[in-house]
C-alpha atoms as a PDB file:
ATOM      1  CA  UNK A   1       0.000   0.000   0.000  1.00  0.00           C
ATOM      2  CA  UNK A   2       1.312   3.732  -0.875  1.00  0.00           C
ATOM      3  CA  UNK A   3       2.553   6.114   1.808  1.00  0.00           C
ATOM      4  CA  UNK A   4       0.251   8.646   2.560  1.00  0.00           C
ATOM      5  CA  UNK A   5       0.741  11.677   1.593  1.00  0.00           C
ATOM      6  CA  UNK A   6       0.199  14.382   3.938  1.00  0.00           C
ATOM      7  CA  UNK A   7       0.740  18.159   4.566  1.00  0.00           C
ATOM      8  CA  UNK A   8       0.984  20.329   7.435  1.00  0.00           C
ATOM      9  CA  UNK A   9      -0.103  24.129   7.677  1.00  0.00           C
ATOM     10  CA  UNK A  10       0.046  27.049  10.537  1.00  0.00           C
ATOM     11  CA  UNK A  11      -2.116  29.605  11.016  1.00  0.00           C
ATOM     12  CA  UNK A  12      -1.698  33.314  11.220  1.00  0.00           C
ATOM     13  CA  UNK A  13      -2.946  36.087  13.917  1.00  0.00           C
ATOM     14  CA  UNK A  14      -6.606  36.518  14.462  1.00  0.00           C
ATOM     15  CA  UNK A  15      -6.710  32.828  15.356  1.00  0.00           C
ATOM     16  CA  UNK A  16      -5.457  33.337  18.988  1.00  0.00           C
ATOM     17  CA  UNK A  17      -7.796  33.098  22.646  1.00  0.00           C
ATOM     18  CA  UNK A  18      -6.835  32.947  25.958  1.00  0.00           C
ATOM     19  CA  UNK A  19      -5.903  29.647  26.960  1.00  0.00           C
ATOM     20  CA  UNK A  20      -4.323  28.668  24.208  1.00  0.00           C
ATOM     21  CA  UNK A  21      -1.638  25.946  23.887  1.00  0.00           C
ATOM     22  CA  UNK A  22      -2.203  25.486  27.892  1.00  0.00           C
ATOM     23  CA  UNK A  23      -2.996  21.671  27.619  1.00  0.00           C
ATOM     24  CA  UNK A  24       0.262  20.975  26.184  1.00  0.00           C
ATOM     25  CA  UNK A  25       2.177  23.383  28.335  1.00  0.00           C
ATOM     26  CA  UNK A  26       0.888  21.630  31.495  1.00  0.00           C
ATOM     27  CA  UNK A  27       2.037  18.283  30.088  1.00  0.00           C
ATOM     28  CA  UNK A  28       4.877  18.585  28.270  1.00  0.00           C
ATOM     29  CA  UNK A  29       8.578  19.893  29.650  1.00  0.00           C
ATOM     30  CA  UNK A  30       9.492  20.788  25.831  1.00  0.00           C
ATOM     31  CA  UNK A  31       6.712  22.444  25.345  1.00  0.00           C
ATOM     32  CA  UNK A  32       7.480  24.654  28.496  1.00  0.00           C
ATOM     33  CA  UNK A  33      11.141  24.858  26.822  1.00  0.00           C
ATOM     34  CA  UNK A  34       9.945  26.618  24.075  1.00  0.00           C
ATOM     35  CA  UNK A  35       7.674  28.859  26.050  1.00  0.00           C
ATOM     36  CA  UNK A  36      10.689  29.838  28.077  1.00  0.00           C
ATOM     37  CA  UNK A  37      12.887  30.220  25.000  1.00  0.00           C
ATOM     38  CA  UNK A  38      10.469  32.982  23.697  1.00  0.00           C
ATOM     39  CA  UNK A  39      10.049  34.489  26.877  1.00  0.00           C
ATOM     40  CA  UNK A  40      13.696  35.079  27.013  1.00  0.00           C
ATOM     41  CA  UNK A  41      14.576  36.773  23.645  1.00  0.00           C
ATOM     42  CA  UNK A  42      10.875  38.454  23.834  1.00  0.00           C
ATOM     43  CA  UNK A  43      11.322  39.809  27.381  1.00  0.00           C
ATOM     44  CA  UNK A  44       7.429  38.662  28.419  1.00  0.00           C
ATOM     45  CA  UNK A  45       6.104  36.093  29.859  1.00  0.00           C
ATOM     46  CA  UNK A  46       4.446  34.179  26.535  1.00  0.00           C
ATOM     47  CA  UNK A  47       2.522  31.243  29.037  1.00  0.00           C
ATOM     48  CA  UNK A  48       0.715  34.132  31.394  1.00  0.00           C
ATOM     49  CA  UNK A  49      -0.267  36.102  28.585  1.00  0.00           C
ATOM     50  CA  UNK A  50      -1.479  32.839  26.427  1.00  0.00           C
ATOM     51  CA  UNK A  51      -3.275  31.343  29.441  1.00  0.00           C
ATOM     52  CA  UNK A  52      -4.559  34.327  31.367  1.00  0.00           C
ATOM     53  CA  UNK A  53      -5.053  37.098  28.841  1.00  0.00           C
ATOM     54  CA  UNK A  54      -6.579  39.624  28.660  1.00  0.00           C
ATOM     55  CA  UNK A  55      -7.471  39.128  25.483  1.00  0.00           C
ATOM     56  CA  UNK A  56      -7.154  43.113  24.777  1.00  0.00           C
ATOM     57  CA  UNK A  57      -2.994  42.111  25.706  1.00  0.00           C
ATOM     58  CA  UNK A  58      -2.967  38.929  23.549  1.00  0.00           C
ATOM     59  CA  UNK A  59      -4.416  40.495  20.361  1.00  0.00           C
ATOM     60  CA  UNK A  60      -1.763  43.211  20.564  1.00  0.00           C
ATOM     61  CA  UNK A  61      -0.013  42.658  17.562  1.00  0.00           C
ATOM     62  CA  UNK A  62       3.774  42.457  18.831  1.00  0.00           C
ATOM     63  CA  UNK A  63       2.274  39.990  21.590  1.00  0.00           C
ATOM     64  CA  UNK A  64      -0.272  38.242  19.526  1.00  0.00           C
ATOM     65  CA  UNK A  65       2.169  37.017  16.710  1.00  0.00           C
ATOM     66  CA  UNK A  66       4.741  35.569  18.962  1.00  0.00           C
ATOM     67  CA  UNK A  67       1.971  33.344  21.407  1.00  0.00           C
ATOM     68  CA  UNK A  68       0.520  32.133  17.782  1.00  0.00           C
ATOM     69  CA  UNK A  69       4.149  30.818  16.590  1.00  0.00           C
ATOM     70  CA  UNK A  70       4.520  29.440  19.848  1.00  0.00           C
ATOM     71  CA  UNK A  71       1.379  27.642  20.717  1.00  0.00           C
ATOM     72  CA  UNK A  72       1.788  26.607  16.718  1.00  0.00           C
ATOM     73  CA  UNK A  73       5.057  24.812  16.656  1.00  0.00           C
ATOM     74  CA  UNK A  74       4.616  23.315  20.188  1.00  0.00           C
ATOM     75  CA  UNK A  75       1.603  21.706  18.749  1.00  0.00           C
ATOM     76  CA  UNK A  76       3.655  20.148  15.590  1.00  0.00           C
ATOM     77  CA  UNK A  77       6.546  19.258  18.283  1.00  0.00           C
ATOM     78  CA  UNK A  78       3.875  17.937  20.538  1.00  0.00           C
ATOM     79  CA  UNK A  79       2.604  15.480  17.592  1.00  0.00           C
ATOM     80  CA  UNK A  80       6.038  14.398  16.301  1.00  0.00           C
ATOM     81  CA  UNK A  81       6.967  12.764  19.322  1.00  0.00           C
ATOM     82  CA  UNK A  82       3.469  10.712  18.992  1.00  0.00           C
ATOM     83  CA  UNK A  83       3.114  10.038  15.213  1.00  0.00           C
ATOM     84  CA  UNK A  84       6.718  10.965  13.563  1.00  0.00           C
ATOM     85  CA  UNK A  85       5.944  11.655   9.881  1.00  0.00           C
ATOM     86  CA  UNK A  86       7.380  13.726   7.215  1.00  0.00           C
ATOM     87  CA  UNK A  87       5.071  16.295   5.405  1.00  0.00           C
ATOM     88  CA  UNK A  88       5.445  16.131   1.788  1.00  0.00           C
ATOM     89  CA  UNK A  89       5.180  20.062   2.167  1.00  0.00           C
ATOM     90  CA  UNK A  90       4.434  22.666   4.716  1.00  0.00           C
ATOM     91  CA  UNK A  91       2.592  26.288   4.328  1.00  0.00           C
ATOM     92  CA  UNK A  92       1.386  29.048   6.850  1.00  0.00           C
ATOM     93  CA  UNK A  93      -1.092  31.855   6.346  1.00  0.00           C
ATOM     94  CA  UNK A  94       0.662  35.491   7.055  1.00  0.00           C
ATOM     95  CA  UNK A  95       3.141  34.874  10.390  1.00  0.00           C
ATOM     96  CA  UNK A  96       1.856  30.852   9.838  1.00  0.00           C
ATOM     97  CA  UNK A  97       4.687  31.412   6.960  1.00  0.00           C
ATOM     98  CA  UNK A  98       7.235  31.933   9.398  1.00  0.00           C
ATOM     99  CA  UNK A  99       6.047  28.473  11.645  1.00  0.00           C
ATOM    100  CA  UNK A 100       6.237  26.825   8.463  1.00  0.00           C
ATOM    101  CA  UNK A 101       9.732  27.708   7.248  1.00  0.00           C
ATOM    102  CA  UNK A 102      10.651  26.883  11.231  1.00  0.00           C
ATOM    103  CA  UNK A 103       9.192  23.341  11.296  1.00  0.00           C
ATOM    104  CA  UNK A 104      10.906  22.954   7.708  1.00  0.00           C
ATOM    105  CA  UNK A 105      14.559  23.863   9.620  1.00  0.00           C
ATOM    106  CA  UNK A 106      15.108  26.797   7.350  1.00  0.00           C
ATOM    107  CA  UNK A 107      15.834  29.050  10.520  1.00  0.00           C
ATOM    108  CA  UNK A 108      16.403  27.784  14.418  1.00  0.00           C
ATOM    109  CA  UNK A 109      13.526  28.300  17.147  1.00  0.00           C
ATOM    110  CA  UNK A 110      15.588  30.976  18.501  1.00  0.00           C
ATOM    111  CA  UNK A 111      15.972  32.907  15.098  1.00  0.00           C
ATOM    112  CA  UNK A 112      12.164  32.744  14.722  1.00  0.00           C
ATOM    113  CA  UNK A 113      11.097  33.826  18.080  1.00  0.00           C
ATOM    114  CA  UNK A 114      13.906  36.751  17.146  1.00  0.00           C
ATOM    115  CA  UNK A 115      12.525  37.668  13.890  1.00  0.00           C
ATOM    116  CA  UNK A 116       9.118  37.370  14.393  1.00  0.00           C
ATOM    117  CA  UNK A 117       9.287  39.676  17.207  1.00  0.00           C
ATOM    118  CA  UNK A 118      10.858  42.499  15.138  1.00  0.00           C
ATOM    119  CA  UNK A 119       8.145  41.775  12.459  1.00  0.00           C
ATOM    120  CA  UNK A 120       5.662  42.362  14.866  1.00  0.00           C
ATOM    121  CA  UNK A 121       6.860  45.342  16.244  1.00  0.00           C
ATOM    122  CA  UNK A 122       7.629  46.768  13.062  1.00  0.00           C
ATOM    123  CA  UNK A 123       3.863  46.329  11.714  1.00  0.00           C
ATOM    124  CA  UNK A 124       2.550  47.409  14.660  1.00  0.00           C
ATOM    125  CA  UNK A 125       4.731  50.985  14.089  1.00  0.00           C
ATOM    126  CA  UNK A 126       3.635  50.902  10.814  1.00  0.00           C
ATOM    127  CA  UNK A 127       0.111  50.678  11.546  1.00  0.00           C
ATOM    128  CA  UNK A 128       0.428  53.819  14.032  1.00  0.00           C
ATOM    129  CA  UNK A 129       2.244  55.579  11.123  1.00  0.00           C
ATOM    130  CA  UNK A 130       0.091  54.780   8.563  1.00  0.00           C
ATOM    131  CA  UNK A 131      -3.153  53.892  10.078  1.00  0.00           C
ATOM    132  CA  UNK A 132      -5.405  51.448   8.467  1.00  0.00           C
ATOM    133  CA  UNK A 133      -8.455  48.615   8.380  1.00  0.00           C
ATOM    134  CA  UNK A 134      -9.475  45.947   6.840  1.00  0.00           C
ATOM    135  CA  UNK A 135     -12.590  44.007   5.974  1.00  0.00           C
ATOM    136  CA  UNK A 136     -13.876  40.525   4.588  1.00  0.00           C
ATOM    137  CA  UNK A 137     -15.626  40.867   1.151  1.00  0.00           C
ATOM    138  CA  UNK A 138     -17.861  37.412   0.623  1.00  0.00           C
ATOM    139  CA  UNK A 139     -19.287  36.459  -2.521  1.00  0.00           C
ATOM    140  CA  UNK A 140     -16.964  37.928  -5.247  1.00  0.00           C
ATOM    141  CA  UNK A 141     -14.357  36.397  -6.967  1.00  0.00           C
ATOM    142  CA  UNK A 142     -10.974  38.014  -6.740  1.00  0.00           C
ATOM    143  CA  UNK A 143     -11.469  39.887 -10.496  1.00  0.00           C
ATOM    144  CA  UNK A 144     -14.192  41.168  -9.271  1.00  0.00           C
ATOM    145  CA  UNK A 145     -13.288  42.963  -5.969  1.00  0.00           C
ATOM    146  CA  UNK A 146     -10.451  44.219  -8.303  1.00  0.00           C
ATOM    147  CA  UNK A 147     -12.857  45.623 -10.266  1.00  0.00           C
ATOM    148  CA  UNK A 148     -14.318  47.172  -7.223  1.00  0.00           C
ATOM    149  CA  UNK A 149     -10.858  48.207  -5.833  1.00  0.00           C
ATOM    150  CA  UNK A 150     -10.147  50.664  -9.327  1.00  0.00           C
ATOM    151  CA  UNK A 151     -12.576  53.271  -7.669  1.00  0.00           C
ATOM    152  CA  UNK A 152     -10.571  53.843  -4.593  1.00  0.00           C
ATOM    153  CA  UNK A 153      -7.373  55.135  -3.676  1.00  0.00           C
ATOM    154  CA  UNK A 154      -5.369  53.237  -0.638  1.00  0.00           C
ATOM    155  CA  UNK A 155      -7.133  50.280  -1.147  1.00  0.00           C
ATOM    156  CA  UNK A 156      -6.401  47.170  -1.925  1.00  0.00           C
ATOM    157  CA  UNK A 157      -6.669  43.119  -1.680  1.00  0.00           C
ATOM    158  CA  UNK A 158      -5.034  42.036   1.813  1.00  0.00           C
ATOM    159  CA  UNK A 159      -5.672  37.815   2.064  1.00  0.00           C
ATOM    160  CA  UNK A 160      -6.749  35.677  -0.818  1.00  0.00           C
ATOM    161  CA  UNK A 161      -8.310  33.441   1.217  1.00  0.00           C
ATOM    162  CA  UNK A 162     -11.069  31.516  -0.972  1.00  0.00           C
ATOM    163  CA  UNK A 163     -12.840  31.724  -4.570  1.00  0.00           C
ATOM    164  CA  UNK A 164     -15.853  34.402  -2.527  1.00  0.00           C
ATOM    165  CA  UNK A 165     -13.470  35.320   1.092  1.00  0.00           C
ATOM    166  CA  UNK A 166     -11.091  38.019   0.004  1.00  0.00           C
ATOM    167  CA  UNK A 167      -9.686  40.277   2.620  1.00  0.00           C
ATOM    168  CA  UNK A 168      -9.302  44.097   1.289  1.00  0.00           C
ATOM    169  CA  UNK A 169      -7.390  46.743   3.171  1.00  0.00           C
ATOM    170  CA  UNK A 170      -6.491  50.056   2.976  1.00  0.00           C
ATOM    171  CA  UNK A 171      -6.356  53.720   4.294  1.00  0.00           C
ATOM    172  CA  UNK A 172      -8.843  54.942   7.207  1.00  0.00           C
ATOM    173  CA  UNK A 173     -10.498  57.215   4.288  1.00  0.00           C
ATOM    174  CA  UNK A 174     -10.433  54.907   1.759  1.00  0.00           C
ATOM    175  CA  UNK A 175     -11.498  51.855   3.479  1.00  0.00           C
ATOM    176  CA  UNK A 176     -14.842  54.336   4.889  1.00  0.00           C
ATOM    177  CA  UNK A 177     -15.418  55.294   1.733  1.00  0.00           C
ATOM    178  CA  UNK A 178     -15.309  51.461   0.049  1.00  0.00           C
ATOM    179  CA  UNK A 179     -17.681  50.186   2.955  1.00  0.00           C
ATOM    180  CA  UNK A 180     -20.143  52.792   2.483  1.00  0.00           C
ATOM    181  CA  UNK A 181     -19.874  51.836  -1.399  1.00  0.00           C
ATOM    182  CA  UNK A 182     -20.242  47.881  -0.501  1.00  0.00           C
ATOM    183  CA  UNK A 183     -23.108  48.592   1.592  1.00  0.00           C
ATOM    184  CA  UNK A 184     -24.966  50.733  -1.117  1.00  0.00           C
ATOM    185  CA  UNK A 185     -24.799  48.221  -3.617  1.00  0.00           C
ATOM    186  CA  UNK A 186     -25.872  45.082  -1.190  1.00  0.00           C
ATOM    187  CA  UNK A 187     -21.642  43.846  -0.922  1.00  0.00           C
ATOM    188  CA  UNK A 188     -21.840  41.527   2.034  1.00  0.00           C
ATOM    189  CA  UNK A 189     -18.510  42.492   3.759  1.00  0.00           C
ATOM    190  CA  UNK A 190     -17.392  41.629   7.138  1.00  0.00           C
ATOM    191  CA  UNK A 191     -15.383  43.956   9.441  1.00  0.00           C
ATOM    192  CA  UNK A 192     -12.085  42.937  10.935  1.00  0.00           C
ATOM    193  CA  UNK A 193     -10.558  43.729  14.004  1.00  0.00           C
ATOM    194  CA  UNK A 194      -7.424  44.232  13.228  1.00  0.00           C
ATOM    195  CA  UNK A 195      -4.705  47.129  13.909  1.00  0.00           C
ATOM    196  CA  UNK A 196      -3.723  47.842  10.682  1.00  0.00           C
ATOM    197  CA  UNK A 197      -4.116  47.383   6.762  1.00  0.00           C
ATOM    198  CA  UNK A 198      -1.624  44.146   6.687  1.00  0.00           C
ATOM    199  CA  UNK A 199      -0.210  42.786   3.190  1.00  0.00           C
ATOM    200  CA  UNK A 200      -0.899  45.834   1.600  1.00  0.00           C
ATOM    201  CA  UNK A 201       1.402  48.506   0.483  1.00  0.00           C
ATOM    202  CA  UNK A 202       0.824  50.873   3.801  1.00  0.00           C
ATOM    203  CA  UNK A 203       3.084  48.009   5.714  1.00  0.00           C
ATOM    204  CA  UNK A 204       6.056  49.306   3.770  1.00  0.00           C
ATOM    205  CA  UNK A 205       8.018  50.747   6.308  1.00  0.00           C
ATOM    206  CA  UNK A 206       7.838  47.735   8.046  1.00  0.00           C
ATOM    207  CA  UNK A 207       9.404  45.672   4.958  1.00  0.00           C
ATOM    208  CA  UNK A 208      12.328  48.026   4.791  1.00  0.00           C
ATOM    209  CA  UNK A 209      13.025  47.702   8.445  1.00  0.00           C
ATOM    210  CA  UNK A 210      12.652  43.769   8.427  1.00  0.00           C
ATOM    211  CA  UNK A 211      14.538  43.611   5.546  1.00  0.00           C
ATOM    212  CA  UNK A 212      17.691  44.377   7.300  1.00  0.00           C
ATOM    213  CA  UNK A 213      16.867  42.338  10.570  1.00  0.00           C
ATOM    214  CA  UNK A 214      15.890  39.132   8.129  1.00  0.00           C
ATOM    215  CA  UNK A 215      19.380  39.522   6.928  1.00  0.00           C
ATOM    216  CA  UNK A 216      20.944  39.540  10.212  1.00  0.00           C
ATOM    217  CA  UNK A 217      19.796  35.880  10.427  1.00  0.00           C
ATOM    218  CA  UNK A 218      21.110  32.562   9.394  1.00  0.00           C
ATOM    219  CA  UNK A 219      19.004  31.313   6.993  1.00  0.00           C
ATOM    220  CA  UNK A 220      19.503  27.728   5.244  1.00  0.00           C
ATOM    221  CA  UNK A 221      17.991  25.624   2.536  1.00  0.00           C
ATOM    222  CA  UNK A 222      14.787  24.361   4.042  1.00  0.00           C
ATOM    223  CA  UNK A 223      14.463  20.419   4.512  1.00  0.00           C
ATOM    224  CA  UNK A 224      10.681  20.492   3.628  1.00  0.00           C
ATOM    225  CA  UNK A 225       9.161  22.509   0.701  1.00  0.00           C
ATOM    226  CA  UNK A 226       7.515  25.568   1.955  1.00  0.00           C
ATOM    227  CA  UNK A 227       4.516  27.206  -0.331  1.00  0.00           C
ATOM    228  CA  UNK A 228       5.140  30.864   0.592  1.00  0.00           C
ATOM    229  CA  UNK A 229       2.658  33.519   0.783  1.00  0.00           C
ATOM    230  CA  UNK A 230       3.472  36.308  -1.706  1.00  0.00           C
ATOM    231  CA  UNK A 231       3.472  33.990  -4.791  1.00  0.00           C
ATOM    232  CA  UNK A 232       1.813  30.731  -4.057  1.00  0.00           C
ATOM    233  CA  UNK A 233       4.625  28.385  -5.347  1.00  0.00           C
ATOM    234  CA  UNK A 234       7.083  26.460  -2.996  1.00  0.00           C
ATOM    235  CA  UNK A 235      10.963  27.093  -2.494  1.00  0.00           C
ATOM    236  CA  UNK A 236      13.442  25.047  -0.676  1.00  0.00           C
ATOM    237  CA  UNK A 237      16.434  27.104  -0.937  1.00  0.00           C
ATOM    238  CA  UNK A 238      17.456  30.077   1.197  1.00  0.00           C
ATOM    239  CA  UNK A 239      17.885  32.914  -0.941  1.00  0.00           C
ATOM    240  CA  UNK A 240      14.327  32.574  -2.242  1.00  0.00           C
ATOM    241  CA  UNK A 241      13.212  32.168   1.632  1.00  0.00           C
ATOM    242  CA  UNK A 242      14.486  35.335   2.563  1.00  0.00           C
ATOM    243  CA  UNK A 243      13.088  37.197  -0.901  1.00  0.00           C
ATOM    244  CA  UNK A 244       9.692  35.328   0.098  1.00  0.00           C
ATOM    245  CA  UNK A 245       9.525  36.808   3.845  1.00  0.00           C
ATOM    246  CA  UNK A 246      10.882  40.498   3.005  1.00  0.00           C
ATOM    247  CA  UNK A 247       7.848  40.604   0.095  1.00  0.00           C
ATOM    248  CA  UNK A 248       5.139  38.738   1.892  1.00  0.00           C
ATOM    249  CA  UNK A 249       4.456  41.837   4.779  1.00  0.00           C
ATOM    250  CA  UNK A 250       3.376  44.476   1.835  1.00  0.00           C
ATOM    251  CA  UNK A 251       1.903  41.443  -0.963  1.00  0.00           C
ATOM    252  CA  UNK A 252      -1.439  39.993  -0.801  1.00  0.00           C
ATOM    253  CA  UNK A 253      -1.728  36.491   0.791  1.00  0.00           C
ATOM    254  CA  UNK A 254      -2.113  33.931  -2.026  1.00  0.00           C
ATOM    255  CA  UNK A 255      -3.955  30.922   0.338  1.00  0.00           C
ATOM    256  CA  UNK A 256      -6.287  30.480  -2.454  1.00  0.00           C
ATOM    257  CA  UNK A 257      -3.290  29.801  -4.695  1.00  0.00           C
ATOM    258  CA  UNK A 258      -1.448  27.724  -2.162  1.00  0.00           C
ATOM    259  CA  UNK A 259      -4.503  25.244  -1.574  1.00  0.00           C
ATOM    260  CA  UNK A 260      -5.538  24.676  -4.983  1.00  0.00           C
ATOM    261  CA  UNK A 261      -1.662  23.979  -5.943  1.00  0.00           C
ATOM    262  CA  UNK A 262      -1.832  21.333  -3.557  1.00  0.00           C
ATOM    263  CA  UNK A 263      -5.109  19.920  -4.483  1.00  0.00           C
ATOM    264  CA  UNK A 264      -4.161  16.671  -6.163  1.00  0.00           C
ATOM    265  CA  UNK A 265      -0.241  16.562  -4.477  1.00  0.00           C
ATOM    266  CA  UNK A 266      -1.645  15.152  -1.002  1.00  0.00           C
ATOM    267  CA  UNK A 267      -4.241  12.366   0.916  1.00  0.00           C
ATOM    268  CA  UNK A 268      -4.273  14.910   4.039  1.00  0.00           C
ATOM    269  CA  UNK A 269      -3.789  18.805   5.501  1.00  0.00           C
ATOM    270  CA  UNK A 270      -3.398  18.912   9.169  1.00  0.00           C
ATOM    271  CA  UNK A 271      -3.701  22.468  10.722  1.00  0.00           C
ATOM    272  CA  UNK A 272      -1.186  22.749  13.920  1.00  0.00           C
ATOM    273  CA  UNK A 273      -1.988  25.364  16.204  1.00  0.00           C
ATOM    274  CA  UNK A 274      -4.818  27.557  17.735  1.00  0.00           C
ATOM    275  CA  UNK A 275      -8.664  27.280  16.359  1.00  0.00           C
ATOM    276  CA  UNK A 276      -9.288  25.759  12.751  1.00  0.00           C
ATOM    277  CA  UNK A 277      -9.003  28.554  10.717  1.00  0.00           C
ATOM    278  CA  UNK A 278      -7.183  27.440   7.825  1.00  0.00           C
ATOM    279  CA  UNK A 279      -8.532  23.848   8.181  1.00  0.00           C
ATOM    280  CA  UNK A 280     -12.379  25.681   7.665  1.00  0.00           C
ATOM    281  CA  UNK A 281     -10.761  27.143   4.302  1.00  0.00           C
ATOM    282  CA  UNK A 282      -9.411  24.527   3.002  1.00  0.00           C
ATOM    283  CA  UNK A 283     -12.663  22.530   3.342  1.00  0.00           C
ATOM    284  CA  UNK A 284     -13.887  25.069   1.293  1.00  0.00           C
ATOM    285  CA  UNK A 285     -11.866  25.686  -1.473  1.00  0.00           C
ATOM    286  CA  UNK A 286     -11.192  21.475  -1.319  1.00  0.00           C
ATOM    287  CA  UNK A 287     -14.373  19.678   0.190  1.00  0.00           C
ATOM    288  CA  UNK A 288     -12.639  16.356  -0.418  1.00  0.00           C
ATOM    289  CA  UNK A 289     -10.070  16.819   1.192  1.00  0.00           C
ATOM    290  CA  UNK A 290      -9.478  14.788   4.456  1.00  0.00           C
ATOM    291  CA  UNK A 291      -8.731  17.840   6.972  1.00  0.00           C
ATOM    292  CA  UNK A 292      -7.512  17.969  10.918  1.00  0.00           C
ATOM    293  CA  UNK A 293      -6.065  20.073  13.314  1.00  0.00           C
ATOM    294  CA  UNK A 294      -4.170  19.551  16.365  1.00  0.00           C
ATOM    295  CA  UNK A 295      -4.494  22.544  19.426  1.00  0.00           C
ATOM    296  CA  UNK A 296      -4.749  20.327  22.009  1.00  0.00           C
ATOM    297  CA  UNK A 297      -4.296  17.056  23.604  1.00  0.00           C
ATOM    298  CA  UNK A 298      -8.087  16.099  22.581  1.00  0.00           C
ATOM    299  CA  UNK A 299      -7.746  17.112  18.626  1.00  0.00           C
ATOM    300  CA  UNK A 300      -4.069  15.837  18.778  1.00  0.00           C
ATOM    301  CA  UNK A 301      -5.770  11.895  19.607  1.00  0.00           C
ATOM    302  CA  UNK A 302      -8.327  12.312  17.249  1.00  0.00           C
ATOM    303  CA  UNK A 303      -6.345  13.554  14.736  1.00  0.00           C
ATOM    304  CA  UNK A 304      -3.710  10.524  15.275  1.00  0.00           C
ATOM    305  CA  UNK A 305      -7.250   8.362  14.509  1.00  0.00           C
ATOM    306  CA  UNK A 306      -8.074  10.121  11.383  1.00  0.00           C
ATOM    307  CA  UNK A 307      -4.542   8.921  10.686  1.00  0.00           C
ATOM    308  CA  UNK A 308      -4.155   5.735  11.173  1.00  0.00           C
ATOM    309  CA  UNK A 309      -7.563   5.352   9.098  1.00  0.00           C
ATOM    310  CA  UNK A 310      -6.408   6.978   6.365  1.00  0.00           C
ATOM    311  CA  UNK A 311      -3.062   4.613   6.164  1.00  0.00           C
END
């Protein structure tokens, strides 16, 4: 009988809640390991604030990012000691991208709590700067919102997330403006609460200040092909990684891309780390797909029975 194939992915902020990750934190001494190792380069304490909130704290942007990554890849470390495998490819929505190129040993777990910490910080800065919103547009195919997008200034498509889910974002003004428009002409669209117009070009100051921190960093040819965000295709070699990260904070997110690349390339997708965001769009964009997650010890068993059914 053929290997299964089977792919792992890592979601992005928005998908954090208070509490997250505890289960494994309370039962695993690596787990804590990699708490601690956060906490240290970080300088905060990444358990409290995961466990105890408030959630006003651990949706802060240059807190939020670095609990995700770390309830994230304690979740894929947390299932590799119970059912070792291989993915035959690993992806991450937004900072899932930067789980995803850790898991695939591009960079160390210290280099990624290090980097994503300056990312965060610098889109948070950015955001003050150059202050911005974003929203969900359903039911319109990605030519069509860019149809839409022509009559605004500072606007533009944030997240790719589905053939009807794409995330716009954009100036203060011109995001009012384009919700008053979508609501006038019956455009179901879905507010976000977020800090800032991410993927889009009002993150650029960010880019050029993570551009020089992402170079400070030893970066390697990655073990495990990583589909990366700004273009949809997957790289394995370093130069390309660090060209992918540097573009990714001011492109749109290609998921939509990503997951119908992979449609016929894999017998699995298991989502590690908080909620089921990413497993929710997959099954939508691929309803045949056999989907998972793993966030805690319950969803890490049953996940390990979806498994062994599938082999």
């Amino acid at each position: 009988m053929a290997e299964k194939r089977i792919g792992a992915v890592f979601p992005g902020q928005g998908s954090q809640y208070v509490g997250m990750g505890k289960d494994f934190y309370q039962n695993y001494e690596y787990v804590r390991e990699i708490f601690d190792t956060g906490s240290k380069i970080c300088g905060f304490d990444i358990a409290k604030i995961c466990f105890e909130g408030p959630m006003e704290k651990l949706t802060d942007t240059e807190i939020c990012q670095i609990c995700v990554f770390a309830v994230s890849f304690s979740a894929w470390k947390v299932f590799q000691q119970h059912y070792c495998f291989v993915p035959c490819f690993v992806a991450g929505h937004s900072l899932g991208e930067y789980t995803a190129f850790t898991v695939a040993e591009a960079f160390s777990l210290k280099d990624a709590f290090f980097i994503i910490y300056q990312r965060a910080k610098f889109m948070k800065q950015a955001a003050m700067k150059n202050p911005g919103t974003m929203v969900a547009v359903l039911g319109k195919s990605v030519d069509e919102v860019e149809k839409m997008l022509e009559e605004f200034d500072d606007v533009y498509i944030s997240n790719i997330n589905g053939q009807a889910q794409i995330v716009v974002g954009g100036s203060i003004q011109g995001m009012n403006q384009f919700v008053i428009w979508c609501r006038e002409n019956g455009v179901k669209i879905i507010p976000l609460n977020v800090s800032g117009a991410f993927h889009t070009p009002l993150m650029e100051d960010a880019r050029c200040l993570l551009e020089n921190e992402i170079d400070k960093i030893d970066i390697s040819d990655c073990k495990i092909p990583v589909y990366t965000n700004w273009d949809g295709k997957t790289t394995c070699h370093a130069e390309q990684i660090k060209n992918a990260l540097k573009k990714q904070i001011v492109c749109s997110v290609q998921w939509l891309k990503i997951v119908e690349s992979i449609n016929n390339s894999v017998d699995m997708i298991i989502e590690f780390g908080p909620k089921k965001v990413l497993s929710g769009l997959v099954k939508k964009i691929l309803p045949e797909m056999v989907v998972s997650n793993v966030e805690d010890i319950d969803s890490l068993n049953k996940t390990i029975e979806v498994m062994k059914l599938l082999t």
